[in-house]
Every structure is written in C-alpha cells, then in structure tokens.
PDB file of N, CA and C in Angstrom:
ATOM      1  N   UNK A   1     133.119  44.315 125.284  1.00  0.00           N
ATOM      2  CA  UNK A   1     134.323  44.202 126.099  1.00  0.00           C
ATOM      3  C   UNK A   1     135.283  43.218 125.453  1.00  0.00           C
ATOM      4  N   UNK A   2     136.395  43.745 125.756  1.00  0.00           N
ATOM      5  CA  UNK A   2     137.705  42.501 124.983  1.00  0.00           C
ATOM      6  C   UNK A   2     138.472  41.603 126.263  1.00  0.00           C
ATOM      7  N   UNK A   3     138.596  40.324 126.467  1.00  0.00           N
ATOM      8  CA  UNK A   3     138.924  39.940 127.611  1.00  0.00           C
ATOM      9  C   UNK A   3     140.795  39.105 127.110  1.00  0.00           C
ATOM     10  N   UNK A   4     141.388  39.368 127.496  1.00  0.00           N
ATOM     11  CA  UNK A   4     142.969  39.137 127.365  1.00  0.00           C
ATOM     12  C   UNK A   4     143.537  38.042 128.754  1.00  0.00           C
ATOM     13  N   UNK A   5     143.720  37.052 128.412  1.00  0.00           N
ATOM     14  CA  UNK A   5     144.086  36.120 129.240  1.00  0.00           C
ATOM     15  C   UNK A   5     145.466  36.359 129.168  1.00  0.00           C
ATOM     16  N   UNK A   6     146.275  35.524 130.377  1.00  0.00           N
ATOM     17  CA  UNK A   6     147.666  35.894 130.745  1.00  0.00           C
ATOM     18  C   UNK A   6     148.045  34.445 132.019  1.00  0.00           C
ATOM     19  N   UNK A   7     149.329  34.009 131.546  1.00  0.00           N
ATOM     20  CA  UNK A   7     149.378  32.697 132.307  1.00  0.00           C
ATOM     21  C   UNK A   7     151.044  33.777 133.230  1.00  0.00           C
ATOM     22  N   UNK A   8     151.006  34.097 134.348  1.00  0.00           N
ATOM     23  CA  UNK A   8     152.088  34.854 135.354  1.00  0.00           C
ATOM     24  C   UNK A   8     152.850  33.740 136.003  1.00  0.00           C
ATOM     25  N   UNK A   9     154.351  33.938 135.992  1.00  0.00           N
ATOM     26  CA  UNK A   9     154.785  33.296 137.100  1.00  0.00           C
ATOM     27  C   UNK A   9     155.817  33.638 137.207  1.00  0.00           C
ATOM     28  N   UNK A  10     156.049  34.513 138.197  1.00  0.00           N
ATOM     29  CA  UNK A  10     157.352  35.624 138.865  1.00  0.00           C
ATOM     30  C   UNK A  10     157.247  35.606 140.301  1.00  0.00           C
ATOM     31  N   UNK A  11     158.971  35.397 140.396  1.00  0.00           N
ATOM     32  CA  UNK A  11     159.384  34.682 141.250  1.00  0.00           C
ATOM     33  C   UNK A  11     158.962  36.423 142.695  1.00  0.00           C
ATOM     34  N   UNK A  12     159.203  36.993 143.973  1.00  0.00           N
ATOM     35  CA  UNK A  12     159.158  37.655 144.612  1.00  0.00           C
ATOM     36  C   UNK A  12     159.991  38.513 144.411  1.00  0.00           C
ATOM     37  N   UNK A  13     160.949  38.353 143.963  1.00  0.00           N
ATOM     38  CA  UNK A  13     162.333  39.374 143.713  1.00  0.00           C
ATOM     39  C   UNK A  13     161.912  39.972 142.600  1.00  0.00           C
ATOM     40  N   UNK A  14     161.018  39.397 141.495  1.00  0.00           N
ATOM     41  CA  UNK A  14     160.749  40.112 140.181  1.00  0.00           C
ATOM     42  C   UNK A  14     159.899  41.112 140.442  1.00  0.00           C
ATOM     43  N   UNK A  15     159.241  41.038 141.194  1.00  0.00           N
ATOM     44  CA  UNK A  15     158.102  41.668 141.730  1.00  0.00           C
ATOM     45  C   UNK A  15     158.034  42.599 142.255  1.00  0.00           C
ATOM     46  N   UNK A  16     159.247  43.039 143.062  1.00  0.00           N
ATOM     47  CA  UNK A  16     159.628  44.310 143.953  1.00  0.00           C
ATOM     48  C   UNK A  16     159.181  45.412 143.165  1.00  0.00           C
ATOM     49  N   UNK A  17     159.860  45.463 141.411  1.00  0.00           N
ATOM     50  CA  UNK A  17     159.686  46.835 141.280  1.00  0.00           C
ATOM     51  C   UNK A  17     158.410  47.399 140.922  1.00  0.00           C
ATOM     52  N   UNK A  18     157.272  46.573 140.829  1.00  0.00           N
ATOM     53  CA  UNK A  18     156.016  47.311 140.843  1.00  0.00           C
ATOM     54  C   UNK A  18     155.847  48.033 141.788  1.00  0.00           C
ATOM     55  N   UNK A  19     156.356  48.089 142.963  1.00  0.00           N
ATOM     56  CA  UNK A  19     155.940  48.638 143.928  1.00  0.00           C
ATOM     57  C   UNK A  19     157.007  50.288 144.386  1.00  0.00           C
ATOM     58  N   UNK A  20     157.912  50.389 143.287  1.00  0.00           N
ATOM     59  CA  UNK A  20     158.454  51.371 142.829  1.00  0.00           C
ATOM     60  C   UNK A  20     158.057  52.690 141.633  1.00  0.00           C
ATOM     61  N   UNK A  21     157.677  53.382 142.220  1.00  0.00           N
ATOM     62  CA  UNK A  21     157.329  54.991 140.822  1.00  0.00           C
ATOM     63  C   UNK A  21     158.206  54.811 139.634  1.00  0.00           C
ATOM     64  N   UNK A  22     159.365  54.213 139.504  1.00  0.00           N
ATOM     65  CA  UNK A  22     160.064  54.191 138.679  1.00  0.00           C
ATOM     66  C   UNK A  22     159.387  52.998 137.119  1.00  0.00           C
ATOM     67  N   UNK A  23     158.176  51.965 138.160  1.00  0.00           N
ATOM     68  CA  UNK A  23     158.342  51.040 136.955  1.00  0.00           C
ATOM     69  C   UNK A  23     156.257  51.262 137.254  1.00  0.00           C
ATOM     70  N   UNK A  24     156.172  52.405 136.461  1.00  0.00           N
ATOM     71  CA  UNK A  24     154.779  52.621 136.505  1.00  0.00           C
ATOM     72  C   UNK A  24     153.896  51.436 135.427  1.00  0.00           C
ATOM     73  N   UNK A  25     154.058  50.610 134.565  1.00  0.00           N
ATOM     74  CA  UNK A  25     153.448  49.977 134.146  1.00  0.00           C
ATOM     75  C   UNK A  25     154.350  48.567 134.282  1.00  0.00           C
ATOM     76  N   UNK A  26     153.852  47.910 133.630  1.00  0.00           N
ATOM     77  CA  UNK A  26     153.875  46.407 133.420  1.00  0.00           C
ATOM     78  C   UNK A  26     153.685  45.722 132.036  1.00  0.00           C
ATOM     79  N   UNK A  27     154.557  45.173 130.787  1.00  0.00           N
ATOM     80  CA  UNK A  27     154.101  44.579 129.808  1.00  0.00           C
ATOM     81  C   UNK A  27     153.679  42.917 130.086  1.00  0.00           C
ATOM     82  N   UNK A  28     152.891  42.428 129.519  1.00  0.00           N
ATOM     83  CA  UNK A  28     152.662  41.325 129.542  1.00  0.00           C
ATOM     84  C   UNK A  28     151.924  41.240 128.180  1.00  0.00           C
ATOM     85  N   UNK A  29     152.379  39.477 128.195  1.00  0.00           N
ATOM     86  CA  UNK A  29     152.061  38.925 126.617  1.00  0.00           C
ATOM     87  C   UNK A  29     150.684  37.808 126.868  1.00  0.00           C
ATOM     88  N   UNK A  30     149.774  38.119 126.607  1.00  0.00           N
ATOM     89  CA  UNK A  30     148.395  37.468 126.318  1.00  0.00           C
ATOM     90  C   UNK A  30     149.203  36.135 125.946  1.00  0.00           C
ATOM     91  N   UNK A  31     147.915  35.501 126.202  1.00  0.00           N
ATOM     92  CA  UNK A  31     147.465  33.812 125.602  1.00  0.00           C
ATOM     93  C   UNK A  31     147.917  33.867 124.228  1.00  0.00           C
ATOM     94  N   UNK A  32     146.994  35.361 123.662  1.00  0.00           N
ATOM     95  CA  UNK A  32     146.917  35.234 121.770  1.00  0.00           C
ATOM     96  C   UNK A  32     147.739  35.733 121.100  1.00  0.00           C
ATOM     97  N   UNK A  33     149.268  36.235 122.517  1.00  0.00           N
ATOM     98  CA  UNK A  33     150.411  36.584 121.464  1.00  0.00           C
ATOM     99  C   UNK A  33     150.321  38.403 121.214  1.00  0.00           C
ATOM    100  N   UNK A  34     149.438  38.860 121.860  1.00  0.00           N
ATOM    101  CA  UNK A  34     149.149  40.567 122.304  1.00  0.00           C
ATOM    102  C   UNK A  34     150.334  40.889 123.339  1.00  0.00           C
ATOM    103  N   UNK A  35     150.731  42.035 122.808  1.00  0.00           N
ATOM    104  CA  UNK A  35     150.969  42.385 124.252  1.00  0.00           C
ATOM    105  C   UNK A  35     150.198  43.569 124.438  1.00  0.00           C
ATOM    106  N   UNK A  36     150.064  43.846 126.109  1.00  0.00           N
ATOM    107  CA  UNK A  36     149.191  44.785 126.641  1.00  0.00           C
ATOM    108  C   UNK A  36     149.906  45.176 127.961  1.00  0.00           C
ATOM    109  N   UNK A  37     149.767  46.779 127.765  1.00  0.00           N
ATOM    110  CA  UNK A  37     150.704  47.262 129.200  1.00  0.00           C
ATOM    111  C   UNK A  37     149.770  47.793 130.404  1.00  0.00           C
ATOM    112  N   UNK A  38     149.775  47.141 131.269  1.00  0.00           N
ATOM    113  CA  UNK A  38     149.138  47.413 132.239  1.00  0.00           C
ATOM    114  C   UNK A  38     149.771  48.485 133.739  1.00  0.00           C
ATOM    115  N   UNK A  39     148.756  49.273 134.138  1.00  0.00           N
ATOM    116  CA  UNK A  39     149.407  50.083 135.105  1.00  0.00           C
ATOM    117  C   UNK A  39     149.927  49.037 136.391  1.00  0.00           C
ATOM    118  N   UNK A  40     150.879  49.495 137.203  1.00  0.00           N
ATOM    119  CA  UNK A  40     151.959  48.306 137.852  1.00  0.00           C
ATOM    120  C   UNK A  40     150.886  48.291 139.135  1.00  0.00           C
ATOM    121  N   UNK A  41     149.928  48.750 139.307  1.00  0.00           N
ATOM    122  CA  UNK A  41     149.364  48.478 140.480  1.00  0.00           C
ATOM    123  C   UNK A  41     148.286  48.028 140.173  1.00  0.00           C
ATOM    124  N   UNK A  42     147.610  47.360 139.141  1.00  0.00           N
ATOM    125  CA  UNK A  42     147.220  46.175 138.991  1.00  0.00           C
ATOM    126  C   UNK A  42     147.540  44.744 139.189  1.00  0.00           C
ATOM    127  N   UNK A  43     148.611  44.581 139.302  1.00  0.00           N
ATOM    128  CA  UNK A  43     148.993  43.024 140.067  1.00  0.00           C
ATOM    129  C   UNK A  43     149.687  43.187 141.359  1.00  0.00           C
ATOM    130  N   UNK A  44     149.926  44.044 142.199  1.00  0.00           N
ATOM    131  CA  UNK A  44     150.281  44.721 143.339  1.00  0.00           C
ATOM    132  C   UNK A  44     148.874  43.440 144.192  1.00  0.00           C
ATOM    133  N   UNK A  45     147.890  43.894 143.740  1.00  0.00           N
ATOM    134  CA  UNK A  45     146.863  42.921 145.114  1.00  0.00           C
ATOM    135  C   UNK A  45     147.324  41.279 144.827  1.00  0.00           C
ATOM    136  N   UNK A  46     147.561  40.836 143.892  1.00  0.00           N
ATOM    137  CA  UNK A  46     147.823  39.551 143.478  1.00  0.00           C
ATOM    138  C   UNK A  46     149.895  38.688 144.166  1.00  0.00           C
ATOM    139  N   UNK A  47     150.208  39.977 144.251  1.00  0.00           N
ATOM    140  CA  UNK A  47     151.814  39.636 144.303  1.00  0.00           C
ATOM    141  C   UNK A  47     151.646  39.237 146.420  1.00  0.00           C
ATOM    142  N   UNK A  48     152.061  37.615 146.402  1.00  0.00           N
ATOM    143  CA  UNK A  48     152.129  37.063 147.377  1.00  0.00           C
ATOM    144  C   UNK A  48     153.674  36.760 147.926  1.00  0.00           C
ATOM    145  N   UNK A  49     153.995  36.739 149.058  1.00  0.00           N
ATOM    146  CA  UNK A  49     154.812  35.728 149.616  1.00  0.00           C
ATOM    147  C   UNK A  49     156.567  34.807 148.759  1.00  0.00           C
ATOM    148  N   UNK A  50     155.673  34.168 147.298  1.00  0.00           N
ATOM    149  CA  UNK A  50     155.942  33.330 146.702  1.00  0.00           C
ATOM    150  C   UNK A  50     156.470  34.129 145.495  1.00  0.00           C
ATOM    151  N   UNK A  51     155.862  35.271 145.085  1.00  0.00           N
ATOM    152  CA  UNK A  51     155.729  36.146 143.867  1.00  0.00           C
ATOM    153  C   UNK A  51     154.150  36.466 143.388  1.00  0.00           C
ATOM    154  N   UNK A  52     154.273  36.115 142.290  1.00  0.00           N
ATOM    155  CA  UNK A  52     152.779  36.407 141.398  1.00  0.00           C
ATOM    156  C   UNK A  52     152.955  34.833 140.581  1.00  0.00           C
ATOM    157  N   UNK A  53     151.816  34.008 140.724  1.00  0.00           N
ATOM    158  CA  UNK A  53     151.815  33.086 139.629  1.00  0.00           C
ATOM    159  C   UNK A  53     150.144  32.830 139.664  1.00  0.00           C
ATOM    160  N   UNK A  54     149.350  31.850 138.484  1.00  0.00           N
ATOM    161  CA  UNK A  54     148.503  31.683 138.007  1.00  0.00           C
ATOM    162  C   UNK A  54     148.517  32.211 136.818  1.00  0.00           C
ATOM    163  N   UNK A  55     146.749  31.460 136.669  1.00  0.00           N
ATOM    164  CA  UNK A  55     145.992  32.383 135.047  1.00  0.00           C
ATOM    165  C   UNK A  55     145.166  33.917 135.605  1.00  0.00           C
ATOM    166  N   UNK A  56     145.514  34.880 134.324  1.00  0.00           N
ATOM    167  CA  UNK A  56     144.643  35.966 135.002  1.00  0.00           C
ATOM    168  C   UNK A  56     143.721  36.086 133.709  1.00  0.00           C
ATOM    169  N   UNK A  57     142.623  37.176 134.294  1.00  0.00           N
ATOM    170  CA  UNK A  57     141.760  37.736 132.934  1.00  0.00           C
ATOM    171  C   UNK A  57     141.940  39.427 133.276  1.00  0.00           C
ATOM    172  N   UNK A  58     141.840  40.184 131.928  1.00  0.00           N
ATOM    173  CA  UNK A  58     141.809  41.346 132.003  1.00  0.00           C
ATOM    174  C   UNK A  58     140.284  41.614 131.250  1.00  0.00           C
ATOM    175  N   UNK A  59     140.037  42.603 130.982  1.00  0.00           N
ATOM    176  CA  UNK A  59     138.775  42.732 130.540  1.00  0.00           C
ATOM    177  C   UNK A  59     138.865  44.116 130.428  1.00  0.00           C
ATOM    178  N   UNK A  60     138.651  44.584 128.786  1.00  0.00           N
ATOM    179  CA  UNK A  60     138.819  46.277 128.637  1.00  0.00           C
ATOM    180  C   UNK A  60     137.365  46.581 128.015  1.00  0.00           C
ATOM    181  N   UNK A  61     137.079  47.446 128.203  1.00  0.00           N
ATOM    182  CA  UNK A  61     136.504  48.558 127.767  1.00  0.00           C
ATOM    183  C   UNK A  61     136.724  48.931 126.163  1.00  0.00           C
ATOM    184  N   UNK A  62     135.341  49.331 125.424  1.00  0.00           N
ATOM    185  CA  UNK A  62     135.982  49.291 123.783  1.00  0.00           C
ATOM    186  C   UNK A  62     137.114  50.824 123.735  1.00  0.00           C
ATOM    187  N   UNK A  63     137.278  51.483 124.890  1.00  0.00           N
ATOM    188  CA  UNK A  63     138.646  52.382 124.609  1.00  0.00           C
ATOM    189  C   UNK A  63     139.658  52.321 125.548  1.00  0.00           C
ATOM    190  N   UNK A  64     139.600  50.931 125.761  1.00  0.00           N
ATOM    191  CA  UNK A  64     140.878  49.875 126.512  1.00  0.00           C
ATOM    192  C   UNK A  64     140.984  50.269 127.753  1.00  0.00           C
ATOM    193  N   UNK A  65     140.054  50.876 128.490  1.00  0.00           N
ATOM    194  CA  UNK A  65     139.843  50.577 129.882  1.00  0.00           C
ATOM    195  C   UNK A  65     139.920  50.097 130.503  1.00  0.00           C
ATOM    196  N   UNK A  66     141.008  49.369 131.528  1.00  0.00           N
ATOM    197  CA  UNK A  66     140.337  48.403 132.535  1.00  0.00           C
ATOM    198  C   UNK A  66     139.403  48.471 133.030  1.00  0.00           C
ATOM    199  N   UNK A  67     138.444  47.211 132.875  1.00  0.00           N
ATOM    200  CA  UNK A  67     137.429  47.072 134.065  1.00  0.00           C
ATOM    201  C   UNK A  67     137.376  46.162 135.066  1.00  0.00           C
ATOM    202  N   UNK A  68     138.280  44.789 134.684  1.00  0.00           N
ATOM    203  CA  UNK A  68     138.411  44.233 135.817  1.00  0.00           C
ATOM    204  C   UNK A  68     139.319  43.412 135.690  1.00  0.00           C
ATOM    205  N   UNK A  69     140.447  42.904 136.435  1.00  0.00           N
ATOM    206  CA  UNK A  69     141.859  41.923 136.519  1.00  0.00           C
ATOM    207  C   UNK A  69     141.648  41.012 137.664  1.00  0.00           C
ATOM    208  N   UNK A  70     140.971  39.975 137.311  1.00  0.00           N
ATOM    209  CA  UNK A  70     141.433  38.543 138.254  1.00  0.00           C
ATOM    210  C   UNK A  70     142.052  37.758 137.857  1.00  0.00           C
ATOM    211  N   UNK A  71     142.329  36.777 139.288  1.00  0.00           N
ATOM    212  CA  UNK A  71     142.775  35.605 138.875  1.00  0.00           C
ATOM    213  C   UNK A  71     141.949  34.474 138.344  1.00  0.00           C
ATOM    214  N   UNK A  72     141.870  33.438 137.065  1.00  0.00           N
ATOM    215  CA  UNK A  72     140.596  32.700 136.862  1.00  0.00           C
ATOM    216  C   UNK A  72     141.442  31.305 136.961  1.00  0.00           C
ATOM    217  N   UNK A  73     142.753  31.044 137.444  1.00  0.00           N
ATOM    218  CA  UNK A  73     143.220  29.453 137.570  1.00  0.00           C
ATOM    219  C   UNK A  73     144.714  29.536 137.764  1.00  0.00           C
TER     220      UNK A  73
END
C-alpha cells in the first residue's frame, strides 16, 4: 500500500462545490510534493461547519485504489 499525507485547510465557501456533479474530483498536493486527484466525495464526511482543515492520510492500493481517507492530526 502507498500512504499520501495531506495538510487541508478550506475555508466553508471553498467547499460547497464538492457537493456539486460539476466538480467530481478534487486535486490535492501531498506532503512529498505529489499531486493526487481524489473523487469529491471523499472529503464530503470531513467538510464541517468551519470548512475542511487538519492532517489527512490516504492509503492506495498498488492500482491506486482508495482504501482508506482519515483524518490523523
């Protein structure tokens, strides 16, 4: 498994359009300078009140699968 760290912090207004068909994924830039596009309803459970902020982990599969997206700080 390959695990891709990610430090988030978007404000509530940034956040809206995941929750739109129009913005089906999400880029984000790793810790190590990767970027990796994730489907937009993966941070949908994480997006609070405030927005989305913290550290997350992704964790793929050797044919880049998600298998699991938390928050670790």
């Amino acid at each position: 498994m390959k695990a891709y760290f990610f430090r988030l912090n978007l404000a509530y207004d940034e956040c809206i359009h995941f929750y739109h068909a129009s913005t089906p994924h999400a880029l984000l830039m790793a810790e190590s300078g990767e970027r990796v596009q994730v489907p937009a309803y993966t941070l949908r459970p994480f997006i609070g009140h405030t927005g989305i902020q913290g550290r997350f982990r992704l964790l793929t599969d050797e044919n880049n699968k998600i298998q699991s997206f938390e928050r670790v700080g």
